[in-house]
C-alpha atoms as a PDB file:
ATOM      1  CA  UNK A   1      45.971 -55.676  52.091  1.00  0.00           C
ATOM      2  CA  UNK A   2      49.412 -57.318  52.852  1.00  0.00           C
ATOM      3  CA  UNK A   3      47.791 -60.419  54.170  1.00  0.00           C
ATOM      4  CA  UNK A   4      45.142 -60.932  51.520  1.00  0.00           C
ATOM      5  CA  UNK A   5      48.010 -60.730  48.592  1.00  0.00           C
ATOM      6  CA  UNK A   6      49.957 -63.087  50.609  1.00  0.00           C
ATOM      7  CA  UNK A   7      46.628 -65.607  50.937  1.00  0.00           C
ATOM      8  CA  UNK A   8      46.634 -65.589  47.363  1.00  0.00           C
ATOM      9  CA  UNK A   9      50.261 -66.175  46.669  1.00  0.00           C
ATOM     10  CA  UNK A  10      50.442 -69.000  48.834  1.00  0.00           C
ATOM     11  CA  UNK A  11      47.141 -70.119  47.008  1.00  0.00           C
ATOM     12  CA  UNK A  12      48.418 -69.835  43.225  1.00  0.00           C
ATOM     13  CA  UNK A  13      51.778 -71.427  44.581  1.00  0.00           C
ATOM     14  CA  UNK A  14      49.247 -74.366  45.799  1.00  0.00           C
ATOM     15  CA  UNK A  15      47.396 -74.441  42.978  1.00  0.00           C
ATOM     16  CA  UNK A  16      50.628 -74.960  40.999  1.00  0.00           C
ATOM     17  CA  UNK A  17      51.762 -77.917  43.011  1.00  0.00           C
ATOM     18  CA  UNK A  18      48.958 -79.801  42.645  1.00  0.00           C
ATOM     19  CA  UNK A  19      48.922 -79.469  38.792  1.00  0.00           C
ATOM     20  CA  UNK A  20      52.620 -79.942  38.210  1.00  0.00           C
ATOM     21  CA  UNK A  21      52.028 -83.649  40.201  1.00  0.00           C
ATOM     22  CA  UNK A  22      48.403 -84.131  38.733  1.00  0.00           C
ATOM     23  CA  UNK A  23      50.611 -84.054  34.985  1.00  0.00           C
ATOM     24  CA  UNK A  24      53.580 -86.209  36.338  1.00  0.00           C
ATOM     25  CA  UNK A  25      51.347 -89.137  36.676  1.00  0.00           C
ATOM     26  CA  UNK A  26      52.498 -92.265  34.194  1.00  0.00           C
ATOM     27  CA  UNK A  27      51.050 -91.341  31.040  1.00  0.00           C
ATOM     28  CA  UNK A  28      51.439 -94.852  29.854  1.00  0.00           C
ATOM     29  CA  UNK A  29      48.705 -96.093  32.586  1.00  0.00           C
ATOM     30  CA  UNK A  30      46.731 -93.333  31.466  1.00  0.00           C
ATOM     31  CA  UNK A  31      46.382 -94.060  27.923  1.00  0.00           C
ATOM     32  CA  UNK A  32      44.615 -97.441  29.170  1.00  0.00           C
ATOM     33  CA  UNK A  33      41.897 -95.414  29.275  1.00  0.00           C
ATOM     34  CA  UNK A  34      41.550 -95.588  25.958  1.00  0.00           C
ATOM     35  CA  UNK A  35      40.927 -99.723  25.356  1.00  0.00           C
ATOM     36  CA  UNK A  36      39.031-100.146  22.780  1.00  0.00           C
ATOM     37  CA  UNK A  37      37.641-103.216  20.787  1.00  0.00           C
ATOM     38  CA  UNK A  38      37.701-101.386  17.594  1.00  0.00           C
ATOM     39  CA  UNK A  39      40.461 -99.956  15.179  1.00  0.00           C
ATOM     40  CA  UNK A  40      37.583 -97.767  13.589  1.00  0.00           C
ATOM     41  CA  UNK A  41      37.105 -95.813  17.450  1.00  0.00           C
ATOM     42  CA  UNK A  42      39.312 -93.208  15.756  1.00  0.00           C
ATOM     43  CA  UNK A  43      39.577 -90.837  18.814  1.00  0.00           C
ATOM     44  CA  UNK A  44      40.747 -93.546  20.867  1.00  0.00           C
ATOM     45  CA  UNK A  45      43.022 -94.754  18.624  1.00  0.00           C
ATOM     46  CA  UNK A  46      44.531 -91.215  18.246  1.00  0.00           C
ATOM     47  CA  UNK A  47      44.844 -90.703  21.833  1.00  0.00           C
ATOM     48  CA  UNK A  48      47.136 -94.021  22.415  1.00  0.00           C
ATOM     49  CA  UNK A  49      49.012 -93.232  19.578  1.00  0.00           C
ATOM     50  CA  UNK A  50      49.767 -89.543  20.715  1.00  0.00           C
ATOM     51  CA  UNK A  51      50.383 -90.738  23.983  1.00  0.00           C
ATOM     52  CA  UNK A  52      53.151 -93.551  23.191  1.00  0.00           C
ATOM     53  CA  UNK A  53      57.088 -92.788  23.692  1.00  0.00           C
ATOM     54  CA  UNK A  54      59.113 -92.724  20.462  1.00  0.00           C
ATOM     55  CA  UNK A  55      62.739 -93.677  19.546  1.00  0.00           C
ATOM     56  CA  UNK A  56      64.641 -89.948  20.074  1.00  0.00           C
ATOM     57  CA  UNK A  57      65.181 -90.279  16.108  1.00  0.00           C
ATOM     58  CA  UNK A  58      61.306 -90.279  15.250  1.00  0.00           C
ATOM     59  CA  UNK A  59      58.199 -88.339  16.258  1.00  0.00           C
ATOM     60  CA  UNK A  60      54.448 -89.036  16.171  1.00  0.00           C
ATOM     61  CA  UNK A  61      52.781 -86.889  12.837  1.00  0.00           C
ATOM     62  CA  UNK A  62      49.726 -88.556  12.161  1.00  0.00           C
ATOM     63  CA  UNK A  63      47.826 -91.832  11.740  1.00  0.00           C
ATOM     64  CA  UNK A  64      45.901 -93.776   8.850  1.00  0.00           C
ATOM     65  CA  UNK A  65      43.319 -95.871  10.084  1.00  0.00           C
ATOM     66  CA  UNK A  66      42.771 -98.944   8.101  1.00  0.00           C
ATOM     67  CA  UNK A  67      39.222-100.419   8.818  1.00  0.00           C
ATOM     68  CA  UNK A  68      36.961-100.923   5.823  1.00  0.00           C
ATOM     69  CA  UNK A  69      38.429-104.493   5.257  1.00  0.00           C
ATOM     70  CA  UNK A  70      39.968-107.269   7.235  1.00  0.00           C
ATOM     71  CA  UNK A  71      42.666-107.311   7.914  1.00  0.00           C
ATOM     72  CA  UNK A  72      42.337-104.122   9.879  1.00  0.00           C
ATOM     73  CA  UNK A  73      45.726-101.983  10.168  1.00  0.00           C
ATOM     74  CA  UNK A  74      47.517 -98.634  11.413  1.00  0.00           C
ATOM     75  CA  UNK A  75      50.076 -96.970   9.684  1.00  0.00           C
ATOM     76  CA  UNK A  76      51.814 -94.373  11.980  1.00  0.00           C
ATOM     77  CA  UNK A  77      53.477 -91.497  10.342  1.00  0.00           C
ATOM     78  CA  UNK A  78      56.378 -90.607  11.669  1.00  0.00           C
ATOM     79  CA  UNK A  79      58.764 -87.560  11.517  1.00  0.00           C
ATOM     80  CA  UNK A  80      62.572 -89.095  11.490  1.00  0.00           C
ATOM     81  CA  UNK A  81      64.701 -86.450  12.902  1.00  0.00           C
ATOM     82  CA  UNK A  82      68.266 -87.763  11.233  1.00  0.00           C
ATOM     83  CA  UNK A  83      69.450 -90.145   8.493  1.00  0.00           C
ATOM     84  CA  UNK A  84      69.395 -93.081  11.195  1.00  0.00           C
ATOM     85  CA  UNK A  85      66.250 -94.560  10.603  1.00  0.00           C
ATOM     86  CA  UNK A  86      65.021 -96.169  14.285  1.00  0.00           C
ATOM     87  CA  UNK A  87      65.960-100.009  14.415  1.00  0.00           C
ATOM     88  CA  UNK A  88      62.289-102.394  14.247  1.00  0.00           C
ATOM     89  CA  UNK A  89      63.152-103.593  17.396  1.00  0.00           C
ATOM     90  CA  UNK A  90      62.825 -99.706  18.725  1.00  0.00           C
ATOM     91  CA  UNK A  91      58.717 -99.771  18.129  1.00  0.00           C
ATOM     92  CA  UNK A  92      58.549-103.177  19.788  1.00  0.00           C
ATOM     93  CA  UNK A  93      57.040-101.582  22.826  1.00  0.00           C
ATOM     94  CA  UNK A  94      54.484 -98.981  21.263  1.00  0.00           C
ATOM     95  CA  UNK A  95      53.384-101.802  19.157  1.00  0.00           C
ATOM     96  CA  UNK A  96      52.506-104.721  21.788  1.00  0.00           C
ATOM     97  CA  UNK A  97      50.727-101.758  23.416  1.00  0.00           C
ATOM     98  CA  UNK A  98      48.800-101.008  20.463  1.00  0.00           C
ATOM     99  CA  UNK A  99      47.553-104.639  19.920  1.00  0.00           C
ATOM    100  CA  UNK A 100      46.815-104.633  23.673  1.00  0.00           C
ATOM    101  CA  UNK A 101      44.512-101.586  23.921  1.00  0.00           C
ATOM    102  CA  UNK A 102      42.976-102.142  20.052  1.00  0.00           C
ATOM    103  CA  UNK A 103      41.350-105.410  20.126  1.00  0.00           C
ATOM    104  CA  UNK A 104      40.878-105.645  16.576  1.00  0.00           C
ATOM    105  CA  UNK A 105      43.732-104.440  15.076  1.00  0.00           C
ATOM    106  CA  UNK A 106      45.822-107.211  12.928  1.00  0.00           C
ATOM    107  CA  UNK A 107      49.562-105.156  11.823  1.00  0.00           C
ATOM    108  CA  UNK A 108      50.889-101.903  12.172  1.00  0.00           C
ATOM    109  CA  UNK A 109      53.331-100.268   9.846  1.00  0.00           C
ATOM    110  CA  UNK A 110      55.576 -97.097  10.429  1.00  0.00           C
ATOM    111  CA  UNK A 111      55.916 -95.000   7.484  1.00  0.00           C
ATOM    112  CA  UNK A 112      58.586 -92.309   7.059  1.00  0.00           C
ATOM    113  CA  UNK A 113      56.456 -89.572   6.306  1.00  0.00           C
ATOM    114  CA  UNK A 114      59.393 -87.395   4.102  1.00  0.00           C
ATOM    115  CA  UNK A 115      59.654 -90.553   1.545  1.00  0.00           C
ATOM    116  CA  UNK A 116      56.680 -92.433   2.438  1.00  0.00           C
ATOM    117  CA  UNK A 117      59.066 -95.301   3.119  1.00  0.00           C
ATOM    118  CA  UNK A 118      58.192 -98.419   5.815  1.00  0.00           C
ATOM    119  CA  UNK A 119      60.367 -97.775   8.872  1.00  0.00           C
ATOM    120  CA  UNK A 120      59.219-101.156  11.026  1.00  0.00           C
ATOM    121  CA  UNK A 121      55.594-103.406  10.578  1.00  0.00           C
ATOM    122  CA  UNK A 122      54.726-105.754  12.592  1.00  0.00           C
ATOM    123  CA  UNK A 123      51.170-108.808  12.535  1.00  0.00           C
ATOM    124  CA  UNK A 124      49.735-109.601  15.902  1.00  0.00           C
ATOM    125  CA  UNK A 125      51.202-113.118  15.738  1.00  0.00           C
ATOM    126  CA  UNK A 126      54.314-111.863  14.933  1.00  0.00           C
ATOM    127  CA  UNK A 127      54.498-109.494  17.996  1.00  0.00           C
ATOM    128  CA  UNK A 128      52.432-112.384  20.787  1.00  0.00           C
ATOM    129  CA  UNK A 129      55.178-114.945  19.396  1.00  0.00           C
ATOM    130  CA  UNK A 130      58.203-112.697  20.565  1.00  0.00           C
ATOM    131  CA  UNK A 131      56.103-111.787  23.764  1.00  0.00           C
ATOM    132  CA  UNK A 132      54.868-115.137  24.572  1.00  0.00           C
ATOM    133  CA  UNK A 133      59.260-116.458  24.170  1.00  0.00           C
ATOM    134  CA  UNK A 134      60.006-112.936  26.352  1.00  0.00           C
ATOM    135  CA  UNK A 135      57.336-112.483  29.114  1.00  0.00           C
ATOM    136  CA  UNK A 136      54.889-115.690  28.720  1.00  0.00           C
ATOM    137  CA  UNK A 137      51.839-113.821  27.672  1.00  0.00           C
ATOM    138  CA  UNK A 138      50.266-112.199  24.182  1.00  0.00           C
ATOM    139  CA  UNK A 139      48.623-108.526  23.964  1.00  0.00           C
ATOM    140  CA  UNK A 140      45.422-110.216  24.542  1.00  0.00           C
ATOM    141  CA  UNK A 141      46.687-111.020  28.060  1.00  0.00           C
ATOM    142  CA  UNK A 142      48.575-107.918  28.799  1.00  0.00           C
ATOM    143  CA  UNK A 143      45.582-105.906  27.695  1.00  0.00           C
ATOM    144  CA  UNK A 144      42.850-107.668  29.998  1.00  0.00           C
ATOM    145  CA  UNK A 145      43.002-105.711  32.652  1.00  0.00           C
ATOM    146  CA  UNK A 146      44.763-102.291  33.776  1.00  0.00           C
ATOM    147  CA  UNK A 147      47.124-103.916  36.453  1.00  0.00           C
ATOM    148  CA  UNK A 148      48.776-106.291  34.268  1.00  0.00           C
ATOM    149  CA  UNK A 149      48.820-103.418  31.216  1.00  0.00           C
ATOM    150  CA  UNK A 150      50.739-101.361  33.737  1.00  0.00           C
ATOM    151  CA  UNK A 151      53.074-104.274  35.136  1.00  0.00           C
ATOM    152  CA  UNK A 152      54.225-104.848  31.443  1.00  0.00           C
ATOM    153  CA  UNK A 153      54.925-101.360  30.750  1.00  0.00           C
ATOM    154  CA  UNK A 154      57.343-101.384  33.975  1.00  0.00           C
ATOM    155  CA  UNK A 155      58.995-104.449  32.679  1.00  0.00           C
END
């Protein structure tokens, strides 16, 4: 009896290991997964947005998909924990990523979902400009293929 409790201790002890390191995996090369050529795919679009870090003074709340004309958009809507609204520069990142994995996709804006008020918006030229003068590629580039996706997310 002794020995069969202890079999399955040191099994649900295993069992917890593996999980715990099965979740630590980069979430960021994870969410590559979810490439897609449309802003429309509104489950994949969902799933990179929920999966993106924020600045500490905002959280993710929801999305609006905008994809029944051109020019084809996202506004994120964002929770802003304080009175210091996050700086543009602060959703730099998230955005390149989203132009990376959303091949359509043309601007982003973050709204302030308390006073409906634009945070930070950004165009895809505007974004492949700064990316092209910082690391000598556009989101086209850094989204055409999962090793070079990953390699700018470490940079």
């Amino acid at each position: 009896m002794k020995n069969k409790k202890l079999k399955i201790i040191i099994l649900l002890t295993v069992c917890i290991i593996f999980t715990a390191c099965g979740k630590s995996q980069n979430s960021e090369k994870n969410i590559y997964e979810y490439k897609t050529k449309y802003v429309g795919d509104n489950s994949k679009v969902i799933n990179i947005l929920s999966n993106l870090k924020y600045p500490k003074e905002a959280s993710y709340n929801s999305v609006q998909i905008l994809s029944e004309k051109e020019p084809y958009g996202i506004l994120v809507k964002l929770n802003v924990n304080s009175d210091k609204i996050p700086e543009k520069n602060d959703f730099l990142k998230n955005t390149a990523i989203m132009f990376a994995l959303i091949e359509n996709l043309s601007f982003v804006k973050y709204v302030n979902v308390s006073d409906n008020k634009v945070v930070a918006e950004f165009t895809r030229n505007e974004v492949d400009n700064y990316l092209k003068d910082e690391v000598n590629k556009d989101t086209k580039e850094i989204g055409m293929s999962e090793k070079g996706f990953v390699k700018y997310l470490n940079e």
